[in-house]
C-alpha atoms as a PDB file:
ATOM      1  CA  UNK A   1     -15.702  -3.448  -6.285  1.00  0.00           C
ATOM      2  CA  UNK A   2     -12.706  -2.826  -7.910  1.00  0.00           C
ATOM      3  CA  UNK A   3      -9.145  -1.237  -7.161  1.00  0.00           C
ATOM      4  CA  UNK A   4      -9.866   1.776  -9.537  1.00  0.00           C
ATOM      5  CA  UNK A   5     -12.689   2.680  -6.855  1.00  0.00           C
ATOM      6  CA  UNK A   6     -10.926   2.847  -3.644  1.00  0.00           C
ATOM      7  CA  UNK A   7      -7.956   5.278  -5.962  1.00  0.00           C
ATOM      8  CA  UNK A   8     -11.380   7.458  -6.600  1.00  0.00           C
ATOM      9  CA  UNK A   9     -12.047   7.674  -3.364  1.00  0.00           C
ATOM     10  CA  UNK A  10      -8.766   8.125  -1.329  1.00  0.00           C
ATOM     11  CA  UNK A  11      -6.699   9.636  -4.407  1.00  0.00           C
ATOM     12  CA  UNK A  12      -3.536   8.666  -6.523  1.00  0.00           C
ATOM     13  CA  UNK A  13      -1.165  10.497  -4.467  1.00  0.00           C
ATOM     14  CA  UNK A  14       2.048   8.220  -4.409  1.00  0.00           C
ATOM     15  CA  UNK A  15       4.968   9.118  -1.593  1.00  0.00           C
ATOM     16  CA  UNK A  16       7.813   7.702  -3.326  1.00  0.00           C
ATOM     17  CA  UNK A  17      11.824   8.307  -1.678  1.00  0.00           C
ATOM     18  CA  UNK A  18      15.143   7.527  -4.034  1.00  0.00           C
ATOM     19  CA  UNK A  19      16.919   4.415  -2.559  1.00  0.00           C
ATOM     20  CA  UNK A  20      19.599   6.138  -1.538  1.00  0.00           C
ATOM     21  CA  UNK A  21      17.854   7.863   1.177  1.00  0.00           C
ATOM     22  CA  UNK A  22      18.924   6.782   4.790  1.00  0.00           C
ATOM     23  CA  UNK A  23      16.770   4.739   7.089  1.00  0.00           C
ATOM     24  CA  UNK A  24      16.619   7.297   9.116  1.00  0.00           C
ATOM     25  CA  UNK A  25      15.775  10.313   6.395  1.00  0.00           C
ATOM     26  CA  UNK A  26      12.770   7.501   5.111  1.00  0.00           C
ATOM     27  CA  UNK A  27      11.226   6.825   8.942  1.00  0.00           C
ATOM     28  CA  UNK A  28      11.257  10.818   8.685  1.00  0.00           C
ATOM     29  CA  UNK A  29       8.897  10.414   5.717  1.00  0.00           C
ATOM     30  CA  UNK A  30       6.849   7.842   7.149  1.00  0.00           C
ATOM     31  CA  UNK A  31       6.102  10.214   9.944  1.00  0.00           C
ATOM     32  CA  UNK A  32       5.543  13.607   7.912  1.00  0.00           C
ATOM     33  CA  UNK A  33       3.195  11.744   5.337  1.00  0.00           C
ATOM     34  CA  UNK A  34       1.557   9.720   7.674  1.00  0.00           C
ATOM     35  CA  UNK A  35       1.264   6.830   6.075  1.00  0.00           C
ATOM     36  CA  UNK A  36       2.876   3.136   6.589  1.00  0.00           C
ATOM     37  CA  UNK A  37       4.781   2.751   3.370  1.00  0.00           C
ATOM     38  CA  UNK A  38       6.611   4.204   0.526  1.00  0.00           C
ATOM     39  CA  UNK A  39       7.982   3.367  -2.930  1.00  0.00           C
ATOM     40  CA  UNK A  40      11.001   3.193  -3.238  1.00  0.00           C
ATOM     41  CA  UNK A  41      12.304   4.471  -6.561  1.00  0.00           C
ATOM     42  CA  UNK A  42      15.342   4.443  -9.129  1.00  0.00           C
ATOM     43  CA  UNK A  43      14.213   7.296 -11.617  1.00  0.00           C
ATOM     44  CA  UNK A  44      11.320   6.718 -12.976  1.00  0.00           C
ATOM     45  CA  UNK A  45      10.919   2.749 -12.364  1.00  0.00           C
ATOM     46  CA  UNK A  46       9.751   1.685  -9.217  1.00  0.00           C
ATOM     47  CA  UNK A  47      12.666  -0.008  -6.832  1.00  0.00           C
ATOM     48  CA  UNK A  48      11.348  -1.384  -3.999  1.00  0.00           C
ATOM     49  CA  UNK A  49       8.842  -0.218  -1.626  1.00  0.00           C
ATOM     50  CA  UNK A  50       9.870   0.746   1.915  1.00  0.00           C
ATOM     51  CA  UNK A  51       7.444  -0.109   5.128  1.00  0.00           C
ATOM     52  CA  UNK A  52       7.290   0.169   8.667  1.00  0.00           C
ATOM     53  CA  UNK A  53       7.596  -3.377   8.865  1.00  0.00           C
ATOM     54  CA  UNK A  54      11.270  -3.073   6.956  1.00  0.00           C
ATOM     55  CA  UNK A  55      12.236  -0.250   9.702  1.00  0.00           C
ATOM     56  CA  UNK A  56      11.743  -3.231  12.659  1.00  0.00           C
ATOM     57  CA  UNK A  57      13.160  -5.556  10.128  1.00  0.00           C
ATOM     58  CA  UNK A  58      16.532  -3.023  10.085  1.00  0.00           C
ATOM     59  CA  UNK A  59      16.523  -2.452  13.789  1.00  0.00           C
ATOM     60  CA  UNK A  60      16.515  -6.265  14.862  1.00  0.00           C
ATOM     61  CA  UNK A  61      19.249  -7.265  11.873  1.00  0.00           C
ATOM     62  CA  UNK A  62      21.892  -4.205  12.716  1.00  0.00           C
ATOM     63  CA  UNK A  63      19.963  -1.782  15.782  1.00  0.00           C
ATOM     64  CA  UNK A  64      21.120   1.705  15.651  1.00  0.00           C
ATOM     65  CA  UNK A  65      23.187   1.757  12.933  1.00  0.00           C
ATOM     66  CA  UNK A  66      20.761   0.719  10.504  1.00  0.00           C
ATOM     67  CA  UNK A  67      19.381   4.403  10.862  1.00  0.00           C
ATOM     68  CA  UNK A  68      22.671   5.523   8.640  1.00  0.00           C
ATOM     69  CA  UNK A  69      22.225   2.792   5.909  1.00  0.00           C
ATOM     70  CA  UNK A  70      20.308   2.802   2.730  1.00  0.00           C
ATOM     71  CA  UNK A  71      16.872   1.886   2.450  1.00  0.00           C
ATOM     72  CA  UNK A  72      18.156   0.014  -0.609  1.00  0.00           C
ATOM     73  CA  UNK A  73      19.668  -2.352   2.002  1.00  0.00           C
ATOM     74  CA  UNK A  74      16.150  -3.508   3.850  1.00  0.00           C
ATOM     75  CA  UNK A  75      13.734  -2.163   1.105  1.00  0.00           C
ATOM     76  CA  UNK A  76      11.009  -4.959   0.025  1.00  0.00           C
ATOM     77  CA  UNK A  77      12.501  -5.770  -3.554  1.00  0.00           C
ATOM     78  CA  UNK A  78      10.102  -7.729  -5.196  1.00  0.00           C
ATOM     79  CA  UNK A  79       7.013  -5.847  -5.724  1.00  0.00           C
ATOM     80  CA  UNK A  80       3.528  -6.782  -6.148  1.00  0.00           C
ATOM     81  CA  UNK A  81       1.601  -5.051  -7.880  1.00  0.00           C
ATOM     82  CA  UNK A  82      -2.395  -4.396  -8.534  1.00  0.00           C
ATOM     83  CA  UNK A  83      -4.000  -2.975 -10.892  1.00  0.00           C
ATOM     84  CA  UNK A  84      -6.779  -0.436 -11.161  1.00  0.00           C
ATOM     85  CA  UNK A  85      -9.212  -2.903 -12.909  1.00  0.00           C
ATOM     86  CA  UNK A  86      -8.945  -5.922 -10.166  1.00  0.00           C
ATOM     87  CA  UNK A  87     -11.446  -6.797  -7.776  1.00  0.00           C
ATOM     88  CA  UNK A  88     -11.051  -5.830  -4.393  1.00  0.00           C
ATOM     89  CA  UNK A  89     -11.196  -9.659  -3.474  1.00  0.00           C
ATOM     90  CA  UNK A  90      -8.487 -10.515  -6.110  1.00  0.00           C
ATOM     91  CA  UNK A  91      -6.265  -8.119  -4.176  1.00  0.00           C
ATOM     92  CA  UNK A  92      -6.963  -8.817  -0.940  1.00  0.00           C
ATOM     93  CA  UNK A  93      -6.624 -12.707  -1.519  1.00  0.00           C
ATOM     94  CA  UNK A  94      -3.008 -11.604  -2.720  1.00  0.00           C
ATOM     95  CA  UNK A  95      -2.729  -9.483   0.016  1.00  0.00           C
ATOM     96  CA  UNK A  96      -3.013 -12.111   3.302  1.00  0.00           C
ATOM     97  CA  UNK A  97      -1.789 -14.845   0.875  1.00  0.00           C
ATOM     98  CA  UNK A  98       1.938 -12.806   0.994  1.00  0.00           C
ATOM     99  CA  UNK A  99       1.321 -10.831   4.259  1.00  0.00           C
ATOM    100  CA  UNK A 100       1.620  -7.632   1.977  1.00  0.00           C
ATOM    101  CA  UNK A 101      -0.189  -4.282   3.820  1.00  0.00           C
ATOM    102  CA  UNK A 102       0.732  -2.312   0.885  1.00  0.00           C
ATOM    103  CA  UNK A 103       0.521  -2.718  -3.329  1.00  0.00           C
ATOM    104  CA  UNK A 104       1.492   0.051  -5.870  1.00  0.00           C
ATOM    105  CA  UNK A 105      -0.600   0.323  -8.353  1.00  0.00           C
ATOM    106  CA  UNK A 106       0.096   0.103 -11.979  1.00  0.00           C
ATOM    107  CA  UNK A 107      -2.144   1.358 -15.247  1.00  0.00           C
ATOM    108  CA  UNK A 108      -0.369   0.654 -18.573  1.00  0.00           C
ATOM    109  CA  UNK A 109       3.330   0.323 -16.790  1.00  0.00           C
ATOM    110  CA  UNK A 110       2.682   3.576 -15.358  1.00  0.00           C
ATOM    111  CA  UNK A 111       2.441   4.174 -11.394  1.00  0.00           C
ATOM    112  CA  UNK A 112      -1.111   5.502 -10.443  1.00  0.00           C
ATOM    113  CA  UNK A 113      -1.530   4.892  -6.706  1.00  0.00           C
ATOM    114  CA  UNK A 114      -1.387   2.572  -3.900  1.00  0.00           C
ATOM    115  CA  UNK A 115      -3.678   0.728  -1.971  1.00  0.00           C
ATOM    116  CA  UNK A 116      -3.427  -0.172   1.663  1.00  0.00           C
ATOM    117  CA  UNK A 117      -5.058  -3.495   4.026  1.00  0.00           C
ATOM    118  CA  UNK A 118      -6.893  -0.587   5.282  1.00  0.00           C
ATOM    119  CA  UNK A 119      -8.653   0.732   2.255  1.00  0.00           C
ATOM    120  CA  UNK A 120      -9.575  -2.917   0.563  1.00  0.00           C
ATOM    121  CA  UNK A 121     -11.413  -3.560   4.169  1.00  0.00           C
ATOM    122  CA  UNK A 122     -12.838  -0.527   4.647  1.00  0.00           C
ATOM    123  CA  UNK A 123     -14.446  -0.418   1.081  1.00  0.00           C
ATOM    124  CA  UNK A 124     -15.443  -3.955   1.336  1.00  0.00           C
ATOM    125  CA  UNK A 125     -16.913  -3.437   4.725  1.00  0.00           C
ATOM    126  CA  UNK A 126     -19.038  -0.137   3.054  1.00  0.00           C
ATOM    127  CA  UNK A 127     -20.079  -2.460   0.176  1.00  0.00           C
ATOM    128  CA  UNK A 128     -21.653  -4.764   2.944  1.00  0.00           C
ATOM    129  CA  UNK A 129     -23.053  -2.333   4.976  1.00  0.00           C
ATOM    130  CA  UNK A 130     -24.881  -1.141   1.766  1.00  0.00           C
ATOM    131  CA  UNK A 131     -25.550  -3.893   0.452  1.00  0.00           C
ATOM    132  CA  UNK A 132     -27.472  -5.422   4.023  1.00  0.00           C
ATOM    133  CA  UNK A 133     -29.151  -1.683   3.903  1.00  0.00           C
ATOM    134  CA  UNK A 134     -30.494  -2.583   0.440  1.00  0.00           C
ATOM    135  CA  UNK A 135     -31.840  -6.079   1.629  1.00  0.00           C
ATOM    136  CA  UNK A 136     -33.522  -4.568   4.917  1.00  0.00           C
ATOM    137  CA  UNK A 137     -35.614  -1.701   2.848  1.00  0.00           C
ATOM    138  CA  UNK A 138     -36.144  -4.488   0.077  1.00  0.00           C
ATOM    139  CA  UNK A 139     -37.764  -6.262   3.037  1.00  0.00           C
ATOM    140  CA  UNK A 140     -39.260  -3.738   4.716  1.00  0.00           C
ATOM    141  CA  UNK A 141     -41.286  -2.164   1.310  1.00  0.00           C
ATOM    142  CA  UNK A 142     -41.368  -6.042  -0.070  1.00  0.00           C
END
């Protein structure tokens, strides 16, 4: 399987803030979307990309008034990317190798999606439940 299936599947919706946005304004977003990250950008060109993870991170390093502050100021910076023609394993080697939950995805330079922990192991654990459903009618019709 590759990423371009699980973007088929869930969508290509990205929820992206500016970097300016306060802590605060982005845990907002977080909430309203639903989801556990956003990118973070500058324009057009992707920034950072802004997790739950970095809203604990903010908390611990200044508490409360980390709410007021930029997400520029706890944003992952250096971005990881997939693309939509990589394996599912590729990805989520990458993935636990860097203890990333979430990679934007990039086609040509241009931002098509992202991909979560969540969807890589819920496709791959679809492709195995199809795949032992394959081998048990194989056997049973063998």
């Amino acid at each position: 399987m590759f990423v371009a299936e699980i973007l088929k599947t869930k969508g290509n919706a990205v929820f992206s803030i500016a970097s300016d946005l306060t802590v605060a304004q982005a845990c907002g977003e977080l909430e309203r979307k639903r989801v556990g990250a956003l990118v973070v950008r500058d324009g057009e060109s992707v920034a950072g990309v802004f997790s739950e993870r970095d809203v604990v991170k903010a908390l611990a390093v200044d508490g409360p008034n980390a709410l007021g502050r930029p997400v520029s100021d706890y944003m992952s910076a250096r971005v990881i990317f997939a693309e939509p023609g990589e394996t599912l394993s590729d990805v989520m080697g990458r993935m636990t190798d860097r203890r990333i939950r979430h990679l934007p995805v990039l086609s040509e330079g241009r931002l098509v999606g992202v991909i979560s922990i969540g969807d890589v192991v819920k496709c791959q654990i679809a492709d195995h439940a199809r795949e032992a459903e394959s081998l048990r009618t194989y056997i049973a019709t063998g």
